[in-house]
Protein backbone atom coordinates (compact mmCIF):
# COMPACT_ATOMS: atom_id res chain seq x y z
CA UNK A 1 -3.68 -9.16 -10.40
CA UNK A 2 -4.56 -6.21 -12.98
CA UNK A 3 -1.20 -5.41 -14.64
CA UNK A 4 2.16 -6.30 -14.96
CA UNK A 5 4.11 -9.22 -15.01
CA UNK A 6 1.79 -10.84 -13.13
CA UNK A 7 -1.79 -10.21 -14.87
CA UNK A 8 -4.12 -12.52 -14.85
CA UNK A 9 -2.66 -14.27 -11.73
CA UNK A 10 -5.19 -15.11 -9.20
CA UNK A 11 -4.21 -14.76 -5.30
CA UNK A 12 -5.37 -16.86 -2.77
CA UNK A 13 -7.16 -14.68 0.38
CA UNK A 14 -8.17 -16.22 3.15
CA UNK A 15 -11.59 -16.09 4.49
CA UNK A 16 -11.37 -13.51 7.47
CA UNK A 17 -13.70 -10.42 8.91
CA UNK A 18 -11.08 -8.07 8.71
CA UNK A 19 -9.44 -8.49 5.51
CA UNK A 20 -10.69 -6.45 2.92
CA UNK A 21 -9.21 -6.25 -0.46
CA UNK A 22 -8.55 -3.72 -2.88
CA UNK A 23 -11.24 -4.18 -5.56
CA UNK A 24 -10.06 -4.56 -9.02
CA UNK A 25 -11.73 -1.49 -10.13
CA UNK A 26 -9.99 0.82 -7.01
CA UNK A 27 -6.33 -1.40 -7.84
CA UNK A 28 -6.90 -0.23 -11.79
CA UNK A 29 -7.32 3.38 -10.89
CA UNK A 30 -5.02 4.04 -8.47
CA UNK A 31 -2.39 1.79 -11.07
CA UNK A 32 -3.28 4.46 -13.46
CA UNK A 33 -3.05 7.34 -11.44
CA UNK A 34 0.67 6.33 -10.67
CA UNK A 35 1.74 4.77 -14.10
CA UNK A 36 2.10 1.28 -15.18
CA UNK A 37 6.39 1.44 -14.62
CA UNK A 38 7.19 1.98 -10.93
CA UNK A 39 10.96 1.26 -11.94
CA UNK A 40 13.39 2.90 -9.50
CA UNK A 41 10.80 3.19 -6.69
CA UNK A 42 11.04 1.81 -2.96
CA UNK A 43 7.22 0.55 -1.99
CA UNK A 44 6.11 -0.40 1.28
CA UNK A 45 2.68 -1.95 1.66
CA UNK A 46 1.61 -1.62 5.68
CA UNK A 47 -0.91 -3.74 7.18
CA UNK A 48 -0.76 -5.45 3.88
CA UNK A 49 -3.19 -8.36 4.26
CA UNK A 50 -4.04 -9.88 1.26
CA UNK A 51 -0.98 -8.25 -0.21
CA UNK A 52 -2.45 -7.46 -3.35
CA UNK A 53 -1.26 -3.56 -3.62
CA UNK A 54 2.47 -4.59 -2.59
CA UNK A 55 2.39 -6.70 -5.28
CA UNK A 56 0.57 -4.72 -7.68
CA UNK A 57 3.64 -2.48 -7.26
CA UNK A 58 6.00 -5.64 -7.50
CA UNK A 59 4.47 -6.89 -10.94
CA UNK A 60 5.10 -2.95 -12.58
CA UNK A 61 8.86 -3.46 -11.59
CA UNK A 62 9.40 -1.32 -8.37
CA UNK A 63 12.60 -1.82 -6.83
CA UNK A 64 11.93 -3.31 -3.91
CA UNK A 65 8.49 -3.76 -2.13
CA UNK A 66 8.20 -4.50 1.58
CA UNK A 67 4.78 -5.99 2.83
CA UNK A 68 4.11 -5.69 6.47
CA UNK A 69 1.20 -7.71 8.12
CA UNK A 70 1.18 -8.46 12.05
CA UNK A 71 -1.32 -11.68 12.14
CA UNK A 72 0.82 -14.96 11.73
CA UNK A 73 -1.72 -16.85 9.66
CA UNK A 74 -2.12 -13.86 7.00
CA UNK A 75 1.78 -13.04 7.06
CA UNK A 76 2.16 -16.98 5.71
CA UNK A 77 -0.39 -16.95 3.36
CA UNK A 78 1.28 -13.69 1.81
CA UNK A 79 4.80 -15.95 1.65
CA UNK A 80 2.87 -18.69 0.03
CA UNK A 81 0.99 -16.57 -2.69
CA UNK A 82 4.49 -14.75 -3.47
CA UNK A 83 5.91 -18.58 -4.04
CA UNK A 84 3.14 -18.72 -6.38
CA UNK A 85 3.71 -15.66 -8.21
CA UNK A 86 7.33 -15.99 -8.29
CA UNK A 87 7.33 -18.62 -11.06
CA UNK A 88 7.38 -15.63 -13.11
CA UNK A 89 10.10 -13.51 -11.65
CA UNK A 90 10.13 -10.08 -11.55
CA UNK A 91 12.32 -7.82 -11.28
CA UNK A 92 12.81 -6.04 -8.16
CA UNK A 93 13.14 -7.45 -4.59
CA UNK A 94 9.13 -8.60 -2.70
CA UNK A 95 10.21 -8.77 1.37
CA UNK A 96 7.12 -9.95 3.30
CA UNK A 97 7.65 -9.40 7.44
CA UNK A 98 5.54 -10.56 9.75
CA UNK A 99 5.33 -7.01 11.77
CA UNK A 100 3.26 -4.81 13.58
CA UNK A 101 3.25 -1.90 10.85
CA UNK A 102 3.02 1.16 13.33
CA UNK A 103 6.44 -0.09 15.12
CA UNK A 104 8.21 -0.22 11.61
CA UNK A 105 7.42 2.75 10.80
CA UNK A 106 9.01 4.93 13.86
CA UNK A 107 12.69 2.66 13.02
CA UNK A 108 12.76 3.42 9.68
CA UNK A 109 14.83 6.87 8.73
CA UNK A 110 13.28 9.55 7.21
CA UNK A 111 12.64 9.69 3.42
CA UNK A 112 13.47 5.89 2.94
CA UNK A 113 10.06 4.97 0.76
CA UNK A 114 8.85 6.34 -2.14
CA UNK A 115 5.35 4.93 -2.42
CA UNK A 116 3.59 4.17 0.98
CA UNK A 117 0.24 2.00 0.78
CA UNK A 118 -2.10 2.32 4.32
CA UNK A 119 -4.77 0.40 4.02
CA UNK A 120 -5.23 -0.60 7.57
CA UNK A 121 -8.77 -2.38 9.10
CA UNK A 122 -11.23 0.40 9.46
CA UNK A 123 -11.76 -0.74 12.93
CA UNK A 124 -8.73 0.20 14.17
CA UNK A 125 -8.76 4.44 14.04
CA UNK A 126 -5.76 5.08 16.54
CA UNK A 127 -3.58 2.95 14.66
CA UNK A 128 -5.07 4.38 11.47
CA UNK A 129 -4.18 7.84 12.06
CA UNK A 130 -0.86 7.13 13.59
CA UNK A 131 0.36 5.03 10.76
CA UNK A 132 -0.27 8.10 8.65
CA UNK A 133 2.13 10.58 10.64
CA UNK A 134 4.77 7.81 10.44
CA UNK A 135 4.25 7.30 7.06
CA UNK A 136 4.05 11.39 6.17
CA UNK A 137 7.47 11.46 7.96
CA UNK A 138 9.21 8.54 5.64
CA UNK A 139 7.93 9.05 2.41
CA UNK A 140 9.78 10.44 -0.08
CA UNK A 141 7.90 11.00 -3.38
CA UNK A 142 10.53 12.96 -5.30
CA UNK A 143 10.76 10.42 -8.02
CA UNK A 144 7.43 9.54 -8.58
CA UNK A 145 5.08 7.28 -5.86
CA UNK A 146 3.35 9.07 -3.29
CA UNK A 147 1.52 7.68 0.41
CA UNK A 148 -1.72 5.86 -0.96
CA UNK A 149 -4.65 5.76 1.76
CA UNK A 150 -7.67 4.17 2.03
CA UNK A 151 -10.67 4.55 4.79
CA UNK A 152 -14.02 4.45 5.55
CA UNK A 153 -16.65 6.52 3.12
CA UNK A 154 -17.52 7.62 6.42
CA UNK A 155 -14.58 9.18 7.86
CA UNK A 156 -14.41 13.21 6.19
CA UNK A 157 -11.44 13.24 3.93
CA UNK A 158 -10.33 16.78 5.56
CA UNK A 159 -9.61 14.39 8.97
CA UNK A 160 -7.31 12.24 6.74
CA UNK A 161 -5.91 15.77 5.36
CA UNK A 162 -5.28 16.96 8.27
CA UNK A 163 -2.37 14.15 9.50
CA UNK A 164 -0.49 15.20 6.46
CA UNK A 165 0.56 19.01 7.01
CA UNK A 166 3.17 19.32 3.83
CA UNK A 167 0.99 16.83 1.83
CA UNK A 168 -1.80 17.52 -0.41
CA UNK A 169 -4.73 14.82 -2.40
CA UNK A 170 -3.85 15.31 -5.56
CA UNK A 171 -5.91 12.28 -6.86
CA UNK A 172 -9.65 11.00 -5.08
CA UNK A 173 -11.59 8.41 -5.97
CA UNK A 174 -14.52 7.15 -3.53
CA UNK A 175 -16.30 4.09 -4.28
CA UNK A 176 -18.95 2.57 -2.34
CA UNK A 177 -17.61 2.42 1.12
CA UNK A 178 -14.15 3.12 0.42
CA UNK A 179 -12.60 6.75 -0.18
CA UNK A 180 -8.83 6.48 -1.36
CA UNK A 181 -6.42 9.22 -1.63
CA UNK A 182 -2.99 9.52 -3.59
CA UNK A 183 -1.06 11.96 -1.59
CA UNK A 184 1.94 13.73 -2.96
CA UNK A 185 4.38 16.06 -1.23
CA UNK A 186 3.84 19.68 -1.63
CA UNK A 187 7.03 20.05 -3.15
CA UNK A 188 7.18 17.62 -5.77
């Protein structure tokens, strides 16, 4: 972990193809592109794998952060590293589900998150782009947070644009072969 109450902590990621974490140096930019306080805010972390930008968000004091990750053996291994980290507390509420991310998003209501985190494996494009609809649709940025996307340096950031009529990039960053994007309503 980079920040918070929980700097310094080491997670432990399992050794699979398709998990890819953040890298510190993406996690410290994107922390400072949303502030170091995410007090008040509602996070959800989809397709969260190693889990490491949900709890980011948990260690700055959001509210409550949901993690979402659909593979059994991952979804455990996020419960066990939260045990871990929860020897120092914080303070809002960490939920990890074991869930397919995509059929989350269409129950929740609209405008019931304010900071969204897709990060989903680059293989999977259908998914990809229809976890960002979902997640345009629920987001509600009004008091800070935003929908947070990575994808492939290959993949033209005016695709990703495109999902998110209402949305704009207000913050880029692409590093190696990773773009990320901090999206923020049009009317915030």
């Amino acid at each position: 972990m980079i920040g918070g109450v929980w700097r310094s902590r080491l997670l432990n990621v399992l050794d699979l193809p398709r998990l890819r974490p953040t890298t510190d140096r993406v996690r410290e930019t994107l922390f400072n592109w949303l502030g170091q306080d995410l007090t008040g805010l509602h996070c959800l972390d989809i397709c969260a794998g190693t889990g490491v930008l949900g709890f980011e968000a948990a260690s700055r004091h959001a509210s409550t952060v949901t993690l979402l990750e659909k593979d059994k053996k991952i979804a455990a291994n996020l419960l066990k590293n939260l045990a871990l980290l929860q020897s120092s507390p914080v303070k809002g509420g960490v939920h990890i589900l074991q869930a397919d991310g995509l059929e989350y998003l269409k129950r929740q209501a609209d405008h019931s998150f304010n900071l969204i985190f897709i990060d989903p494996p680059f293989a999977e494009g259908d998914l990809f782009n229809q976890v960002i609809v979902e997640a345009g649709r629920i987001c509600d940025d009004s008091a800070g947070g935003g929908i947070y996307i990575e994808f492939p340096a290959s993949r033209a950031s005016e695709e990703v644009e495109a999902l998110l009529p209402g949305w704009e990039c207000r913050k880029y960053l692409e590093a190696g072969q990773v773009k990320a994007c901090l999206f923020r309503s049009k009317t915030a």
